[in-house]
Protein backbone atom coordinates (compact mmCIF):
# COMPACT_ATOMS: atom_id res chain seq x y z
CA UNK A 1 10.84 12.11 -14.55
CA UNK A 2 10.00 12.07 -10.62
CA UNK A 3 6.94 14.66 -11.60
CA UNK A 4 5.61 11.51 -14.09
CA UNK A 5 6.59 8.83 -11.77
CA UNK A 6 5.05 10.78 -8.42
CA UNK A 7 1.35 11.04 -10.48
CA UNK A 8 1.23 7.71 -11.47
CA UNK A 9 1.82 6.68 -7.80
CA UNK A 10 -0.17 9.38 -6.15
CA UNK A 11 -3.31 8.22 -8.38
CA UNK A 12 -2.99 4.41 -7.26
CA UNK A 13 -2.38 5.20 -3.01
CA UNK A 14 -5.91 8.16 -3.29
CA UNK A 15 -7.60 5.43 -4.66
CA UNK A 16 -7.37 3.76 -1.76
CA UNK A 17 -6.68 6.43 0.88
CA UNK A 18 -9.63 8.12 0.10
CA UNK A 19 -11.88 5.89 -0.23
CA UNK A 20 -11.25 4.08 3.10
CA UNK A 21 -10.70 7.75 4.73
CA UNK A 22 -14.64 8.48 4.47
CA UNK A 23 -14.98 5.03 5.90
CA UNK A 24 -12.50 4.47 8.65
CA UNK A 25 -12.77 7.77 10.48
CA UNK A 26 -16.61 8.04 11.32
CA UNK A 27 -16.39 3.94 12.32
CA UNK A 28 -13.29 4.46 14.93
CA UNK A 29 -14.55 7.61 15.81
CA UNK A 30 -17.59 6.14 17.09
CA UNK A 31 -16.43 3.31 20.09
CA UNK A 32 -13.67 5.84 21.97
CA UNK A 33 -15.22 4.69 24.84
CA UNK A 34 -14.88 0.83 24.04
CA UNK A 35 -11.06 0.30 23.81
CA UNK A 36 -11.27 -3.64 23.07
CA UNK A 37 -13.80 -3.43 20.40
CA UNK A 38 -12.19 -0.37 18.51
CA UNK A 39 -9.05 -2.76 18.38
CA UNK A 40 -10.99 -5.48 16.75
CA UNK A 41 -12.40 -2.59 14.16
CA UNK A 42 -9.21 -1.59 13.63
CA UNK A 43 -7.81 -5.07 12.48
CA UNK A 44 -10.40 -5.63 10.40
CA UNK A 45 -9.66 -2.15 8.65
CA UNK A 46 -6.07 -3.04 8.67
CA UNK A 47 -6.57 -6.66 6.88
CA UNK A 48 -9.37 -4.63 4.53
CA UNK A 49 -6.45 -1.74 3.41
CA UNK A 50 -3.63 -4.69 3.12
CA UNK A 51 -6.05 -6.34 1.06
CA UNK A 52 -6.27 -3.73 -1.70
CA UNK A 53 -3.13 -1.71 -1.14
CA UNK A 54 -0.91 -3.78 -1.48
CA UNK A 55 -2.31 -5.34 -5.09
CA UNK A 56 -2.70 -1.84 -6.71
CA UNK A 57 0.98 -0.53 -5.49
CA UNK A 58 2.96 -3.46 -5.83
CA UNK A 59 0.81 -3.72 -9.17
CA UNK A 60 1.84 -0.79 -10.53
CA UNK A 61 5.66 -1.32 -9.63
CA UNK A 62 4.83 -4.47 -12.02
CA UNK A 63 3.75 -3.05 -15.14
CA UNK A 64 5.49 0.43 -14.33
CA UNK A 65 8.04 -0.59 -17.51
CA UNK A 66 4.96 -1.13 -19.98
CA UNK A 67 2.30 1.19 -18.84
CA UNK A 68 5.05 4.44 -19.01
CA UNK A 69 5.77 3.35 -22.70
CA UNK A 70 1.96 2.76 -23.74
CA UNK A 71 0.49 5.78 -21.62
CA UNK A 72 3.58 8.56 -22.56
CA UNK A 73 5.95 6.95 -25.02
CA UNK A 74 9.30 5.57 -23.86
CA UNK A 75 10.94 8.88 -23.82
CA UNK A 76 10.03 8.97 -20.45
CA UNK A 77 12.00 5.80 -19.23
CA UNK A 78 14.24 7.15 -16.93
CA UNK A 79 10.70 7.34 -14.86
CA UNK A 80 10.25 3.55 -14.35
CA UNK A 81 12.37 2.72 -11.61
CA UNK A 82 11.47 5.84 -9.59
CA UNK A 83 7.68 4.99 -9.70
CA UNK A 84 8.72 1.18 -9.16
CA UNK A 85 10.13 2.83 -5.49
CA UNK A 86 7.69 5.41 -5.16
CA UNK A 87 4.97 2.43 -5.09
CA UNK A 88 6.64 0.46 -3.08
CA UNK A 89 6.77 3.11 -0.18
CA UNK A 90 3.23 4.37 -1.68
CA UNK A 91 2.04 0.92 -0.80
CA UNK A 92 2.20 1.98 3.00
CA UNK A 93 0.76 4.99 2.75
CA UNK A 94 -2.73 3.53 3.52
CA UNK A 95 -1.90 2.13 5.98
CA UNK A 96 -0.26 5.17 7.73
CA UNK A 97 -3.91 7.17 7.05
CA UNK A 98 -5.57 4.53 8.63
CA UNK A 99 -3.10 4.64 12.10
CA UNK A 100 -3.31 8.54 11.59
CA UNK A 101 -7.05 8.32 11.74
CA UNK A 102 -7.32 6.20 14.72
CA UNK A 103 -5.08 8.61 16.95
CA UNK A 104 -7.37 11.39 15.34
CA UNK A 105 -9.94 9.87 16.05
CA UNK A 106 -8.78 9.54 19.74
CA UNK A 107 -8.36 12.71 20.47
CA UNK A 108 -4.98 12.90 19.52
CA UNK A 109 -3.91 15.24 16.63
CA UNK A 110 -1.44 16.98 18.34
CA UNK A 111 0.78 13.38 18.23
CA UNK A 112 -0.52 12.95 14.22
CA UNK A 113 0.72 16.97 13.55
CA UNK A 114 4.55 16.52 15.34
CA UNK A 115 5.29 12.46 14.06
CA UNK A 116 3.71 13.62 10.60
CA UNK A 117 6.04 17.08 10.86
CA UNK A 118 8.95 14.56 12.11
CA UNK A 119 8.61 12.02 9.35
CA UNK A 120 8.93 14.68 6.55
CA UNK A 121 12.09 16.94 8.49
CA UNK A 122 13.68 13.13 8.84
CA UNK A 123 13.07 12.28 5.14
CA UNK A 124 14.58 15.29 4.11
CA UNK A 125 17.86 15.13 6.15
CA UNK A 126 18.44 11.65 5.06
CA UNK A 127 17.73 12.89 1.11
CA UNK A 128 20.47 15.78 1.58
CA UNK A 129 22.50 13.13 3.24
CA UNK A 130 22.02 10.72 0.41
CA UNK A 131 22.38 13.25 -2.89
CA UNK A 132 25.77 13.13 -3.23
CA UNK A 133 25.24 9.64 -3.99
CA UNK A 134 22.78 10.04 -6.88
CA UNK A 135 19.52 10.13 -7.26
CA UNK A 136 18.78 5.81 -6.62
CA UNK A 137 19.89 6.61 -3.28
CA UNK A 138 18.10 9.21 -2.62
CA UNK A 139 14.92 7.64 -3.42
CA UNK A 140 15.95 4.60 -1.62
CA UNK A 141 16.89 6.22 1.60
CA UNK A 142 12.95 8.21 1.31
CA UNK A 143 11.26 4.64 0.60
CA UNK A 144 12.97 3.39 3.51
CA UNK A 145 12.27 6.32 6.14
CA UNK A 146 8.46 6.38 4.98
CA UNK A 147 7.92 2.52 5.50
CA UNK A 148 10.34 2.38 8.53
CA UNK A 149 8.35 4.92 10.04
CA UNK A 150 4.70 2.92 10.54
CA UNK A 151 6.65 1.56 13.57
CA UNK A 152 6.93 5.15 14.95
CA UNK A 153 2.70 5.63 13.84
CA UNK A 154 2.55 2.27 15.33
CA UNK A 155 4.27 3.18 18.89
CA UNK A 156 1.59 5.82 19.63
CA UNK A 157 -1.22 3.11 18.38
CA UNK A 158 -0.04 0.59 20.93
CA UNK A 159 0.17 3.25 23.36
CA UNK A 160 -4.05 3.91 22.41
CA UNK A 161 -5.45 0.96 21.62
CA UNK A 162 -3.37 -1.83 23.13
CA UNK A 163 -2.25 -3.32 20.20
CA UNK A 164 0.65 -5.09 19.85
CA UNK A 165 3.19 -5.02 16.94
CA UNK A 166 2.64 -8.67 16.08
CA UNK A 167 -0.61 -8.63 15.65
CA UNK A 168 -0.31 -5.67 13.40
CA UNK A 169 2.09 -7.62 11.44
CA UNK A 170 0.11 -10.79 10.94
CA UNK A 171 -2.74 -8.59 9.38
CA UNK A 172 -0.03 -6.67 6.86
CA UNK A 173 2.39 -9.29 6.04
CA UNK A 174 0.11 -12.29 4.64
CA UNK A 175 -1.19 -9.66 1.97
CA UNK A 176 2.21 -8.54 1.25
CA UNK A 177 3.81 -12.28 0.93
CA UNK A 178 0.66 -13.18 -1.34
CA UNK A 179 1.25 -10.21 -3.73
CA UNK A 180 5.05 -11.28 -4.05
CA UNK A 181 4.64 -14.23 -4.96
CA UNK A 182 1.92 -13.80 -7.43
CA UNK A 183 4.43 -10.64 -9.02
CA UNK A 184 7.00 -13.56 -8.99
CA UNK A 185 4.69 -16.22 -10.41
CA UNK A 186 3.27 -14.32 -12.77
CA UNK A 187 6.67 -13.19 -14.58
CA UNK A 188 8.08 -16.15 -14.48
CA UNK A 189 5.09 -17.39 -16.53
CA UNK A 190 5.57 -14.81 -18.93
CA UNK A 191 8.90 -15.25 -19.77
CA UNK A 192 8.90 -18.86 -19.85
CA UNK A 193 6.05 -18.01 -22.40
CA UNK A 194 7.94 -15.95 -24.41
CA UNK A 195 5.68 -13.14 -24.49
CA UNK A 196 7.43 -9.77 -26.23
CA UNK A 197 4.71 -7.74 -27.60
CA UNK A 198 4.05 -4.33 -24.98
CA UNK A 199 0.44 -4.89 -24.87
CA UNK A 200 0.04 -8.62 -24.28
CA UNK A 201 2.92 -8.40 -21.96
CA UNK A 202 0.99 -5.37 -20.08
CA UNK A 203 -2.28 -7.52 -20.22
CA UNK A 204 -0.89 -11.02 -18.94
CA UNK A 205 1.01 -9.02 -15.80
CA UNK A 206 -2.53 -7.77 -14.52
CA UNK A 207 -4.32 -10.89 -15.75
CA UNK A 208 -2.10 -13.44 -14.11
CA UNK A 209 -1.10 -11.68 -10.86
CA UNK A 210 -4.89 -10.67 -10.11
CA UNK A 211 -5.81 -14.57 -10.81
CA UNK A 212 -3.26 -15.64 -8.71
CA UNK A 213 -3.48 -13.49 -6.17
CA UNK A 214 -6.86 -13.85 -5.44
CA UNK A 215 -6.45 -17.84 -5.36
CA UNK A 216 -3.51 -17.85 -3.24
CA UNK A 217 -5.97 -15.77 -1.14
CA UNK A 218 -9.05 -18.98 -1.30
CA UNK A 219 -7.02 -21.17 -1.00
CA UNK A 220 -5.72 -19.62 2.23
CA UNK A 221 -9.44 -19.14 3.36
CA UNK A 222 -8.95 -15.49 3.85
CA UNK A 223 -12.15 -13.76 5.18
CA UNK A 224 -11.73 -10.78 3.92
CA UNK A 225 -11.63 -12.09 0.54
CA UNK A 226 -14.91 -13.86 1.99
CA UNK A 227 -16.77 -11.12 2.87
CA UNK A 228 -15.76 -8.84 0.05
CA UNK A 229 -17.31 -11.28 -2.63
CA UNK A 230 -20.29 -11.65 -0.03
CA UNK A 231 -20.70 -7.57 0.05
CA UNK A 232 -20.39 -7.22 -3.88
CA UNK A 233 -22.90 -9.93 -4.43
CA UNK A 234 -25.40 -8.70 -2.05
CA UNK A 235 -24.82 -5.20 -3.79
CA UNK A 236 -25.85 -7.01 -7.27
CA UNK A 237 -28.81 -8.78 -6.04
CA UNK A 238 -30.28 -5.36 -4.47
């Protein structure tokens, strides 16, 4: 169940990991030597990966229930609610890469080897700690550690680039109150709708959330929303 429930997350968080990895590193890598304008870079980075992380994990955690029984049957149930955590803490893991590659970037690998060699000895104390109590709270005591610990990523950032833990916050949190409430909107549509059968149910979840996800996002005059639908149409006119 956790090996079914770990691919499906692992496929949605490399999506984005790796394709902002080839991006992010070379970019930061490049103004070392301008401190003020590496911070701005990095905002804009951090609003990009908000912007699409948090859609595609919190997603998943959505429809978790209906794409298990359409992709590999409902035998594997049991595997819902452990990918519904793992893509909640997956959701992060982004975001981590992209702090990771800025200390990298700065010279500073031996801090990314020792927090990332921390992290996982802390995540695995705190699981041994937790199995006596089952396996709900082990997984909730790992999703807790691995999100708690972007303040740990982030203490080394500040430390860098001058940047403080608000202003980190106001470019994660918008993106992450937005895809709530669309996830909350959108269900509540569908059941006030009625709507039983697996595959319109599966449908209307990615349908409804995207729609109102990216209109929560207009009507909040979000730029990178802005610029994304400025970069994609340039890309179709060339």
């Amino acid at each position: 169940n956790y090996t079914q429930a770990s691919k499906w997350s692992y496929m949605g968080y490399a999506l984005v990991s790796d394709t902002l990895q080839s991006v992010s590193q070379p970019v930061l890598a490049r103004m070392n030597d301008e401190t003020l304008r590496q911070q701005n870079v990095f905002r804009k980075l951090l609003r990009f990966t908000s912007f699409i992380t948090f859609p595609v994990m919190f997603g998943i955690s959505f429809i978790s229930h209906e794409l298990i029984i359409i992709t590999i049957t409902d035998k594997w149930l049991p595997a819902v609610e452990i990918l519904q955590l793992l893509c909640i803490s997956g959701a992060f893991i982004p975001i981590i890469r992209l702090y990771s590659n800025l200390l990298i970037s700065r010279g500073k690998s031996n801090i990314y080897m020792w927090n990332s060699i921390s992290a996982c000895l802390v995540s695995l104390l705190a699981v041994i700690i937790a199995h006596p109590y089952g396996m709900r709270t082990m997984f909730i005591a790992y999703v807790t550690i691995n999100i708690c610990w972007l303040l740990v990523w982030h203490y080394f950032l500040r430390k860098e680039i001058g940047l403080s833990l608000w202003n980190a916050l106001k470019d994660i949190l918008p993106f992450v109150g937005i895809m709530l409430a669309s996830i909350f909107a959108a269900a509540f549509i569908l059941d006030w709708a009625g709507v039983e059968n697996i595959y319109l149910l599966f449908a209307g979840k990615i349908t409804i959330t995207a729609a109102l996800y990216l209109s929560l996002l207009w009507v909040a005059r979000a730029n990178v929303l802005k610029e994304s639908i400025m970069f994609l149409t340039r890309k179709k006119i060339q």
